[in-house]
C-alpha atoms as a PDB file:
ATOM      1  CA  UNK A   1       5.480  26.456  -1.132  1.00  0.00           C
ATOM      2  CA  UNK A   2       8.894  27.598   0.636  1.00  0.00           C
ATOM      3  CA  UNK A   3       8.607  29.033   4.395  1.00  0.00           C
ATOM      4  CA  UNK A   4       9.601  32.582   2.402  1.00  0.00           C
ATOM      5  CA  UNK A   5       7.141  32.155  -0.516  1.00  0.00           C
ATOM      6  CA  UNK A   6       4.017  31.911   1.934  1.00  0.00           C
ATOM      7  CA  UNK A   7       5.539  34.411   4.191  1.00  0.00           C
ATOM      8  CA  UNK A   8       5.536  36.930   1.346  1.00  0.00           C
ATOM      9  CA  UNK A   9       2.124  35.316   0.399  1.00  0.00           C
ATOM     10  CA  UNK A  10       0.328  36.012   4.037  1.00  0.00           C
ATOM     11  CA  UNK A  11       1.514  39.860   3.212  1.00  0.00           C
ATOM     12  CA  UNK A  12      -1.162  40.113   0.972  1.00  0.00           C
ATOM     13  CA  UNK A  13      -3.639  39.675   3.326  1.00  0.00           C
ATOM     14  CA  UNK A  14      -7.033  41.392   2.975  1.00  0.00           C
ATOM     15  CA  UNK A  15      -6.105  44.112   5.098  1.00  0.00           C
ATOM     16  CA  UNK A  16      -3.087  44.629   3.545  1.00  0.00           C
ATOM     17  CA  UNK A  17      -5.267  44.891   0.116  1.00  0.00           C
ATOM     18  CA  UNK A  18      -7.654  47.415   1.399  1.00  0.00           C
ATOM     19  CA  UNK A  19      -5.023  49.606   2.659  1.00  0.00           C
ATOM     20  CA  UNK A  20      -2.469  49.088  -0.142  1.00  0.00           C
ATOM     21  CA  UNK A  21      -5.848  49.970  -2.647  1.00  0.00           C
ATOM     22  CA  UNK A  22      -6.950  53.161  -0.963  1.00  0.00           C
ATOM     23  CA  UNK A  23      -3.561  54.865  -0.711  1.00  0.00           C
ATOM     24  CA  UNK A  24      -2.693  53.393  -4.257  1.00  0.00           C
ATOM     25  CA  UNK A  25      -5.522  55.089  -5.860  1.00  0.00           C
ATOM     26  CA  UNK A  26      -4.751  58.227  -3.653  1.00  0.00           C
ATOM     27  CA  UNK A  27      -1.045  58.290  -5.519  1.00  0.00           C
ATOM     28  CA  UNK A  28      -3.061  57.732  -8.510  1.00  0.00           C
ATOM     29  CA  UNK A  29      -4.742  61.309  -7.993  1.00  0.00           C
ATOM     30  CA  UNK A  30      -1.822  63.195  -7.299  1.00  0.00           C
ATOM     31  CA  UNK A  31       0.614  61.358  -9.916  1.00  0.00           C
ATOM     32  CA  UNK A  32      -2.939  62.242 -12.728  1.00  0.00           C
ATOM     33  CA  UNK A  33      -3.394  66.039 -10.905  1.00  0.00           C
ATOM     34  CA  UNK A  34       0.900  66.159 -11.260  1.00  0.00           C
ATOM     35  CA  UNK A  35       0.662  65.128 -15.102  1.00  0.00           C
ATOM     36  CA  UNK A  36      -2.169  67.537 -16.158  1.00  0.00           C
ATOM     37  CA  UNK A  37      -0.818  70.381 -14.233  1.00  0.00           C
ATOM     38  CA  UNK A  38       3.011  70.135 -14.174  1.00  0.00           C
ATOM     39  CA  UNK A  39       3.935  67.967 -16.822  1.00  0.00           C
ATOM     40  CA  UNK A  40       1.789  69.535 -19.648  1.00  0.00           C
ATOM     41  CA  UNK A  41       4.385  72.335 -19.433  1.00  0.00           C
ATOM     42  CA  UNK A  42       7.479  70.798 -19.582  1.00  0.00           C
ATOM     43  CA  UNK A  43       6.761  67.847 -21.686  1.00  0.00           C
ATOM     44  CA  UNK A  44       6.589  69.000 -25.651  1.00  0.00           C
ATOM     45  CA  UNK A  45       5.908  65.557 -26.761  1.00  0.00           C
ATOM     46  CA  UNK A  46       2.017  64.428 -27.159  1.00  0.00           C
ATOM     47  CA  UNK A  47       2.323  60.874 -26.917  1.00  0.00           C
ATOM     48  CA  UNK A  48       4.959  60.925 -23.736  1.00  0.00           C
ATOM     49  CA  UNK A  49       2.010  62.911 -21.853  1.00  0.00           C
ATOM     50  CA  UNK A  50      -0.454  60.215 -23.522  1.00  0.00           C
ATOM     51  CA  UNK A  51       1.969  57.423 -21.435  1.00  0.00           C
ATOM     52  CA  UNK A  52       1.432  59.195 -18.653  1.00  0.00           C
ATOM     53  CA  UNK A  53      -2.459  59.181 -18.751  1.00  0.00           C
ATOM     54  CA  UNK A  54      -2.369  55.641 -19.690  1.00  0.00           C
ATOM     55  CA  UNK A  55       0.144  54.503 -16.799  1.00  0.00           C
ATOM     56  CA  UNK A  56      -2.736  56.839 -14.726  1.00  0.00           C
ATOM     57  CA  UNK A  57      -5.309  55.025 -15.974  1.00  0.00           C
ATOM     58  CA  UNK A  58      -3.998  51.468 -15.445  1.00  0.00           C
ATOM     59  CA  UNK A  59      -2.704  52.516 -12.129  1.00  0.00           C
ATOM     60  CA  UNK A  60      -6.157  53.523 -11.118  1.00  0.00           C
ATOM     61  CA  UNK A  61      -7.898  50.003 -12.486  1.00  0.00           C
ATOM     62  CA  UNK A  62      -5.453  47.530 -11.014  1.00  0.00           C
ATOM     63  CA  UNK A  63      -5.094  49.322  -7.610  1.00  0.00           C
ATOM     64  CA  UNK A  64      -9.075  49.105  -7.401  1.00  0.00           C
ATOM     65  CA  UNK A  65      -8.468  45.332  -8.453  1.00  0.00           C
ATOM     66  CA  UNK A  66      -5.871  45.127  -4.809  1.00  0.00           C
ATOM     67  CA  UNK A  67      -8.666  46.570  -3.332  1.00  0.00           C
ATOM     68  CA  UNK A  68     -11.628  44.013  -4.508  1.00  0.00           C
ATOM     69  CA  UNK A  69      -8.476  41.367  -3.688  1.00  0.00           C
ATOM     70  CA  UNK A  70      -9.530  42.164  -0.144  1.00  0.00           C
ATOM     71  CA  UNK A  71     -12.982  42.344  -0.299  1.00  0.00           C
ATOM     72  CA  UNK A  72     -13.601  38.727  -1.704  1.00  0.00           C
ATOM     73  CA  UNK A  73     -14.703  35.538   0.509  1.00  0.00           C
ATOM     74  CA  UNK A  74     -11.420  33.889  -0.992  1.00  0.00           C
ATOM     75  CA  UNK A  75      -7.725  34.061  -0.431  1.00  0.00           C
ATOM     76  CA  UNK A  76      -6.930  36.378  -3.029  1.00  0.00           C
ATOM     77  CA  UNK A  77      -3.209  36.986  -2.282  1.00  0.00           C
ATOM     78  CA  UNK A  78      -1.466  35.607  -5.649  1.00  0.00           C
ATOM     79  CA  UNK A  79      -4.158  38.363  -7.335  1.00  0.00           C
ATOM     80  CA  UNK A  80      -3.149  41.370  -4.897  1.00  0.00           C
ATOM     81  CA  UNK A  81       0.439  40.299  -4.993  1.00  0.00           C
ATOM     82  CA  UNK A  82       0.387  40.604  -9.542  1.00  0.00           C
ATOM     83  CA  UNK A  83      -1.525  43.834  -9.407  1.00  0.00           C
ATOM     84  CA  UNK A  84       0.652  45.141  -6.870  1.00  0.00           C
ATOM     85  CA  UNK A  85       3.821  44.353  -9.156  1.00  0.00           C
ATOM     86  CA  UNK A  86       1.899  45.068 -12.364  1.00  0.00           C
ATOM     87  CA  UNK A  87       1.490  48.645 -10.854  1.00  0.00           C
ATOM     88  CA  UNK A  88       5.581  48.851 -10.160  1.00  0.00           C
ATOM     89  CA  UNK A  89       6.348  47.621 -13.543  1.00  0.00           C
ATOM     90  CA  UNK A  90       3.604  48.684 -15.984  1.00  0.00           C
ATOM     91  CA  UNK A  91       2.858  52.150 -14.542  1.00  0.00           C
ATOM     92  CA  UNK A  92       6.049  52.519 -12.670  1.00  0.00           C
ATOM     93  CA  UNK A  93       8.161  52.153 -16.283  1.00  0.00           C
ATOM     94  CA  UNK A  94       5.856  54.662 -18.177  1.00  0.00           C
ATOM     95  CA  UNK A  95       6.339  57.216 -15.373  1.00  0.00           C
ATOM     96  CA  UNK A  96       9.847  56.927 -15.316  1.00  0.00           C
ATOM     97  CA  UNK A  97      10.338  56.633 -19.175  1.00  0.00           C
ATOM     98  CA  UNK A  98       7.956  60.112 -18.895  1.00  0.00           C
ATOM     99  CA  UNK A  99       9.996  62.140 -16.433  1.00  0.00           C
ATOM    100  CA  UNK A 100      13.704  60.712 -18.263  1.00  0.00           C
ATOM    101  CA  UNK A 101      13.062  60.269 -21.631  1.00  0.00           C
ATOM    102  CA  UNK A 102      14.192  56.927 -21.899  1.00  0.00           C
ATOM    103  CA  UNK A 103      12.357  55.333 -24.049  1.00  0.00           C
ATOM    104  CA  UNK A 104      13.818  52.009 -23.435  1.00  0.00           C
ATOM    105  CA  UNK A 105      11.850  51.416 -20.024  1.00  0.00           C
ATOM    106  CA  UNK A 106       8.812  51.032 -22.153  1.00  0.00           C
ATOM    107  CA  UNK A 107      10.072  47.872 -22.810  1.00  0.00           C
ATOM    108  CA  UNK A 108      10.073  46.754 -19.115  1.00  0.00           C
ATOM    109  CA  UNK A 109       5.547  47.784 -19.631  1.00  0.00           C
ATOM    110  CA  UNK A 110       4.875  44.477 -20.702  1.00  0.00           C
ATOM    111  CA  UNK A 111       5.955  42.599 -18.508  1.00  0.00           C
ATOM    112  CA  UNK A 112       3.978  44.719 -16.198  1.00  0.00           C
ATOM    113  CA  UNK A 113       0.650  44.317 -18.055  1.00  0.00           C
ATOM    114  CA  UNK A 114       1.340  40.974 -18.080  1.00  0.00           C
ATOM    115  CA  UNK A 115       0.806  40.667 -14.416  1.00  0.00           C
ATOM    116  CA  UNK A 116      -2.152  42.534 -14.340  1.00  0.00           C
ATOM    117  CA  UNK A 117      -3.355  39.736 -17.372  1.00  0.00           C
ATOM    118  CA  UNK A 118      -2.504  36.995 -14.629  1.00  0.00           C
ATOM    119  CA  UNK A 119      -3.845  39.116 -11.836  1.00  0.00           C
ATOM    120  CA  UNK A 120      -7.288  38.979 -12.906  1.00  0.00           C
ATOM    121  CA  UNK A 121      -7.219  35.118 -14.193  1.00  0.00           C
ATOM    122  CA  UNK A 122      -5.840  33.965 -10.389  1.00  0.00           C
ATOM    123  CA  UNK A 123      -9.066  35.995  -9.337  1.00  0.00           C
ATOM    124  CA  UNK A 124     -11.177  34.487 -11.821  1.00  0.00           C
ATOM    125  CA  UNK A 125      -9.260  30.840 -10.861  1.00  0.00           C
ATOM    126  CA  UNK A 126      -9.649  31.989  -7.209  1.00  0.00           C
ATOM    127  CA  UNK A 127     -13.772  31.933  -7.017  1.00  0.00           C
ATOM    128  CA  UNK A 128     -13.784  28.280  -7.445  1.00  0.00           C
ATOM    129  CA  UNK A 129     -12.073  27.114  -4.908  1.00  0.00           C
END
């Protein structure tokens, strides 16, 4: 591993998990409370509001995943660091296709869920070690 891979790597330290999990799921509550309340106005189409509730909903399950990265007897830092990008990318592109329109940036959720997929295997992986 490079001297910059690991330093990344050691940023995702438990700590760093618990923290980045509680005020994750608190963004969580405001961007679900924001999408019930102000969004349900604006936004005429059902399944663009049904994005946002899933991108809520997946937001809320991987950032409680960062947090249980911090809470395990095992370096869990390849986990926190895939849910922590999952969240950018899979909830992060359904928000922003939500509030734009742009339907396109559901193509960038996949890639997104895909980390979460490989989040959960490294913690699987991790517990053997």
């Amino acid at each position: 591993m490079s001297r910059k891979s690991s330093s990344i790597m050691a940023l995702f330290n438990p700590l760093f998990c618990l923290r980045a999990g509680a005020i994750s799921c608190a963004i969580g509550v405001g961007l679900g409370a924001f999408g019930a309340h102000a969004l349900k106005n604006s936004v005429k189409d059902l399944n663009m509001l049904k994005n946002w509730d899933t991108a809520t909903h997946y937001l809320f399950v991987h950032s409680i995943g960062l947090f249980v990265a911090g809470l395990v007897p095992y370096n869990a830092s390849s986990a926190a660091m895939l849910f922590t990008v999952g969240n950018a990318l899979f909830s992060g592109s359904l928000y922003a296709m939500v509030l734009t329109g742009k339907r396109w940036l559901g193509a960038i959720t996949p890639i997104g869920g895909t980390c979460y997929i490989l989040g959960w295997l490294f913690l699987f992986y991790k517990s053997f070690k």
